[in-house]
C-alpha atoms as a PDB file:
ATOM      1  CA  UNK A   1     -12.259  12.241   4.020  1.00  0.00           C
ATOM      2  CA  UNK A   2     -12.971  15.188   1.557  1.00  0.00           C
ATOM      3  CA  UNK A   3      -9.596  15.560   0.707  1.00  0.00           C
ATOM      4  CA  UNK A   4      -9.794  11.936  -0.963  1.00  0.00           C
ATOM      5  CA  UNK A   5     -12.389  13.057  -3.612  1.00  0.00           C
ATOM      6  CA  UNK A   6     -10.137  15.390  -5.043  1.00  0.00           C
ATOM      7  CA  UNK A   7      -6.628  12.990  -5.650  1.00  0.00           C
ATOM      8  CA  UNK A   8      -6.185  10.777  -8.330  1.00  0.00           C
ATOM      9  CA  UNK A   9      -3.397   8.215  -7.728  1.00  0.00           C
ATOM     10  CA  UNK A  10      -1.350   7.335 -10.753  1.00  0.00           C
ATOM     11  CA  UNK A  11       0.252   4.315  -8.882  1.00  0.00           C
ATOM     12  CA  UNK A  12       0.358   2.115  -5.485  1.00  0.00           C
ATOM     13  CA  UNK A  13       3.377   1.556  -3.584  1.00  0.00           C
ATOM     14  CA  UNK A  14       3.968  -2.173  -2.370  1.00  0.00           C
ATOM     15  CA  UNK A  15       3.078  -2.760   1.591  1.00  0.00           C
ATOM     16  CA  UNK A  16       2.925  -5.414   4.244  1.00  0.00           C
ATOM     17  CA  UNK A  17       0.048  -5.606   6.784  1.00  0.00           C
ATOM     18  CA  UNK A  18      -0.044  -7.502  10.015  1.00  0.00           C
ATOM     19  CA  UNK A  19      -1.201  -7.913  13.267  1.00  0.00           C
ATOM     20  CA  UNK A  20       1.653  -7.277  16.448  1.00  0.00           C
ATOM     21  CA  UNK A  21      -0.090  -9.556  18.858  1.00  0.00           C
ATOM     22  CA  UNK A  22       2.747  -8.987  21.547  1.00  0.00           C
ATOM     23  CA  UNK A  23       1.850  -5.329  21.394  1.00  0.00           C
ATOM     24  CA  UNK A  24      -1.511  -4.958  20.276  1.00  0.00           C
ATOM     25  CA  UNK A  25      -1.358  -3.202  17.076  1.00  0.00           C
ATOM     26  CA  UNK A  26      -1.408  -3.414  13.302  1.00  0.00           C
ATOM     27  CA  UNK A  27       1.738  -2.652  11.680  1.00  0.00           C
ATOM     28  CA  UNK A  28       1.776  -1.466   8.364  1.00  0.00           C
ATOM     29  CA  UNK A  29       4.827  -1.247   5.637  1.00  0.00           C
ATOM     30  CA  UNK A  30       4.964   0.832   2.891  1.00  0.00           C
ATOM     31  CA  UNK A  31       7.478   0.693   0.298  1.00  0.00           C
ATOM     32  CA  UNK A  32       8.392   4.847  -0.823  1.00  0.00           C
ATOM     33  CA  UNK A  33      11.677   5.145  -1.181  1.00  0.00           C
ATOM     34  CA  UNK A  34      12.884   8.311  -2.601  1.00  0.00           C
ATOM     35  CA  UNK A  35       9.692  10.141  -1.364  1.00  0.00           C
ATOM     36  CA  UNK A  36      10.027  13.248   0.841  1.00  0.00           C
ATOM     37  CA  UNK A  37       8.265  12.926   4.019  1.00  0.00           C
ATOM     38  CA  UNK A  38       6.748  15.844   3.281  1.00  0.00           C
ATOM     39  CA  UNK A  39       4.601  14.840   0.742  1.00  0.00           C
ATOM     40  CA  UNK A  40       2.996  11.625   2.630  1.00  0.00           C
ATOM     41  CA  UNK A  41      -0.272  12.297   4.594  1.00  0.00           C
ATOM     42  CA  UNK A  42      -2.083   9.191   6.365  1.00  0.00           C
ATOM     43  CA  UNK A  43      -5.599   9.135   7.391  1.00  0.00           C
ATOM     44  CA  UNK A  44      -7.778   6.692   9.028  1.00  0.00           C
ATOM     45  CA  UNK A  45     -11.761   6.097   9.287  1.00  0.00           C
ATOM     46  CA  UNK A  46     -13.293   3.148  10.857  1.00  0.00           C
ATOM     47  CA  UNK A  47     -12.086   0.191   8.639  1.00  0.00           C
ATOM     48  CA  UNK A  48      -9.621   1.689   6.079  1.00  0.00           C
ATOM     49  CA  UNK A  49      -6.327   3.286   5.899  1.00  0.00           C
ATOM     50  CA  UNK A  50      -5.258   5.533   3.566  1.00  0.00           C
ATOM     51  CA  UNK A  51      -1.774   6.624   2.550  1.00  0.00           C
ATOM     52  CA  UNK A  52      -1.792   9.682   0.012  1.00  0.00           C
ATOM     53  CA  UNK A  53       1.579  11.149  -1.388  1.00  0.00           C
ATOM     54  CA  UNK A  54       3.940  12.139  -3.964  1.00  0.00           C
ATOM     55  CA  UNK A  55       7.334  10.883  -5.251  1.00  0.00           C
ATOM     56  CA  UNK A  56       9.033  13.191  -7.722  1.00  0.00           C
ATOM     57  CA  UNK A  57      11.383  12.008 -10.428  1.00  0.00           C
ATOM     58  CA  UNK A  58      14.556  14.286 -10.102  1.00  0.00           C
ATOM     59  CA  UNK A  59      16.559  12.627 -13.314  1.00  0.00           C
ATOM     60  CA  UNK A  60      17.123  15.803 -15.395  1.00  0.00           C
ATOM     61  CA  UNK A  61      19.669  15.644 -18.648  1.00  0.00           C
ATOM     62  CA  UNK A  62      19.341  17.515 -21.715  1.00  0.00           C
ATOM     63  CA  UNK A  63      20.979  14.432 -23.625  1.00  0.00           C
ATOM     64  CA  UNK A  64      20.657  10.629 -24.036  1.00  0.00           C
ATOM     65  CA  UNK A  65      17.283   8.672 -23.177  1.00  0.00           C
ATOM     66  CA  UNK A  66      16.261   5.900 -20.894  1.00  0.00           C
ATOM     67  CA  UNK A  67      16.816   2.389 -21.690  1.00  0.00           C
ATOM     68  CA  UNK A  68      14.839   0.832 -18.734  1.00  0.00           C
ATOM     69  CA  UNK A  69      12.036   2.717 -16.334  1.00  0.00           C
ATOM     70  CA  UNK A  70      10.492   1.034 -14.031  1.00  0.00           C
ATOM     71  CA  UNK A  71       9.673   3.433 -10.632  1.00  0.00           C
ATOM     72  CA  UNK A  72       6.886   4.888 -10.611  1.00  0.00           C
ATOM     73  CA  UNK A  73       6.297   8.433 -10.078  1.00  0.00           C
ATOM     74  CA  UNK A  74       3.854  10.891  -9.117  1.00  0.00           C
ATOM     75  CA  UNK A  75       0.668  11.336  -6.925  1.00  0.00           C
ATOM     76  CA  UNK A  76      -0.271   8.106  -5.228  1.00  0.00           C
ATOM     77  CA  UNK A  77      -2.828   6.751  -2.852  1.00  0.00           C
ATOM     78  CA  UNK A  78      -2.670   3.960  -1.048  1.00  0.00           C
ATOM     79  CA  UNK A  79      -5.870   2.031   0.864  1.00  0.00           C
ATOM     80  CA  UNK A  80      -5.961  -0.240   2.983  1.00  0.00           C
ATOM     81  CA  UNK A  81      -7.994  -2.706   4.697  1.00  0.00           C
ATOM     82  CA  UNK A  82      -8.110  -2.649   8.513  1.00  0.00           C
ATOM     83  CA  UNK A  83      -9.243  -6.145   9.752  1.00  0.00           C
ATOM     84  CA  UNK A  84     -10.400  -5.309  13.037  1.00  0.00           C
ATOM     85  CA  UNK A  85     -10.998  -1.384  14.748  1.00  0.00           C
ATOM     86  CA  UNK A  86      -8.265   0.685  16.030  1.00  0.00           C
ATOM     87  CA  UNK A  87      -7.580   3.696  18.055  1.00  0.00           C
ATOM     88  CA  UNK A  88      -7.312   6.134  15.187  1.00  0.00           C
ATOM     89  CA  UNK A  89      -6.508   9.002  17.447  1.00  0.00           C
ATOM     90  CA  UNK A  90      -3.308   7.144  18.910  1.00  0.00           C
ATOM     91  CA  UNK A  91      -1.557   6.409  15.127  1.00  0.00           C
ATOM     92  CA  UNK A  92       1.758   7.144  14.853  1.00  0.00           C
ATOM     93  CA  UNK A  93       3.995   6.493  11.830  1.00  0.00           C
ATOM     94  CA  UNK A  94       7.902   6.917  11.063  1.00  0.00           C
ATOM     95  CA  UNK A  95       9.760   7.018   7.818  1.00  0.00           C
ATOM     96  CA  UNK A  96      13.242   6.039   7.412  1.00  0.00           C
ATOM     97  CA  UNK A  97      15.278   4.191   4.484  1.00  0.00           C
ATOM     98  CA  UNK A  98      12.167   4.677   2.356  1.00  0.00           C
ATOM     99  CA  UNK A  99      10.000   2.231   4.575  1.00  0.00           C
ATOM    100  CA  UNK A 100       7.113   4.642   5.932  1.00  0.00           C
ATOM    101  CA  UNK A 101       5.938   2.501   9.087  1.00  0.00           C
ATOM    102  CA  UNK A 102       2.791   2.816  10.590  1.00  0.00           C
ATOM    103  CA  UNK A 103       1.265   1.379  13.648  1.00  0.00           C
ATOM    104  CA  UNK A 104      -2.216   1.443  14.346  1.00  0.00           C
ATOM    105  CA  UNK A 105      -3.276   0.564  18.088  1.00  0.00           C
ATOM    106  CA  UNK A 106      -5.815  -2.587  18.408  1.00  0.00           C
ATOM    107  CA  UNK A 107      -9.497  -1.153  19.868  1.00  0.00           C
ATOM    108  CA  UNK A 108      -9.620  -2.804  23.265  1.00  0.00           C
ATOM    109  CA  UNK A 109     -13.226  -2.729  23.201  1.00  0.00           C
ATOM    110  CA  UNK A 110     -13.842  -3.814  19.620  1.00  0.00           C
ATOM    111  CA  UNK A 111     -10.665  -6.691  19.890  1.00  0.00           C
ATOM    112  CA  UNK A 112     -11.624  -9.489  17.412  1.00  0.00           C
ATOM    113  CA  UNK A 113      -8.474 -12.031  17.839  1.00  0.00           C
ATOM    114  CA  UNK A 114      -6.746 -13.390  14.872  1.00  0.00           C
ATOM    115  CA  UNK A 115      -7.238 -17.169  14.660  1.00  0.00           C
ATOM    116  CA  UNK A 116      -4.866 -19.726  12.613  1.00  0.00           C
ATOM    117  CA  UNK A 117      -6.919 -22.720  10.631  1.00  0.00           C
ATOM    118  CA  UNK A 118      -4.695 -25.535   9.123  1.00  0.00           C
ATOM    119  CA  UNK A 119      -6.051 -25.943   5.373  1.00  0.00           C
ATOM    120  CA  UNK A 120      -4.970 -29.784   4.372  1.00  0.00           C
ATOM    121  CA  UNK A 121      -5.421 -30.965   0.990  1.00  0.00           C
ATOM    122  CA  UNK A 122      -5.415 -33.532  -1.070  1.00  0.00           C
ATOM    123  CA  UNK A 123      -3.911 -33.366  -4.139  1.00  0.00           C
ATOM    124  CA  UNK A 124      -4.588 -36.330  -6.724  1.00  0.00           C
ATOM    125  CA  UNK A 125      -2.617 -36.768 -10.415  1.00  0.00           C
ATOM    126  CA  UNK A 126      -4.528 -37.310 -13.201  1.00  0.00           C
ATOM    127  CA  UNK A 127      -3.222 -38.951 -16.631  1.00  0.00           C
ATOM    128  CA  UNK A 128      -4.199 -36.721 -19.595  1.00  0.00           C
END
């Protein structure tokens, strides 16, 4: 991961992580809409994902200013967590409607299943 050393992200994009249980994989969301698919690489290592790319702001005018700016523009880079091992050399990813999706095949040898715990509380009111 080399390449990593070198890139400075000015920004993360918004994603959602989970685990496909019907199909063995974790999915992974990213938000990058108005990005060219050129400019997103992905890269995995044992435990981490990383998503490394570029959006470009294309608003050109010679007059007026901006009342409100709020996307964010530039080199980003995007890592992840991977909670259990994949098959790194079986990732495959798609971008459309500025959702990049990647899936990530569970390991079959290195499985760990995902297990659900019911938290209860109690919750008591106190007079101040």
């Amino acid at each position: 991961m080399d390449f990593l050393k070198t890139r400075v992200g000015r920004w993360e994009p918004n994603s959602d992580v989970f685990i496909d249980e019907d199909h063995g994989q974790v999915v992974v969301k990213v938000e990058l809409a108005g990005a060219d698919a050129e400019n997103l690489r992905v890269a995995v290592d044992e435990r981490h994902l990383f998503i490394i790319g570029r959006r470009i702001d294309a608003t050109r005018f010679s007059r007026g200013s901006f009342l409100q700016k709020e996307i964010e523009y530039g080199e980003f880079i995007k890592k992840i967590h991977l909670p259990v091992a994949v098959e790194y050399e079986t990732v495959s990813s798609t971008y459309g409607a500025g959702i990049l999706t990647i899936q990530l095949p569970i390991s079959a040898t290195q499985y760990v299943p995902t297990s659900r715990t019911e938290i209860r509380m109690i919750v008591k009111r106190t007079l101040a």
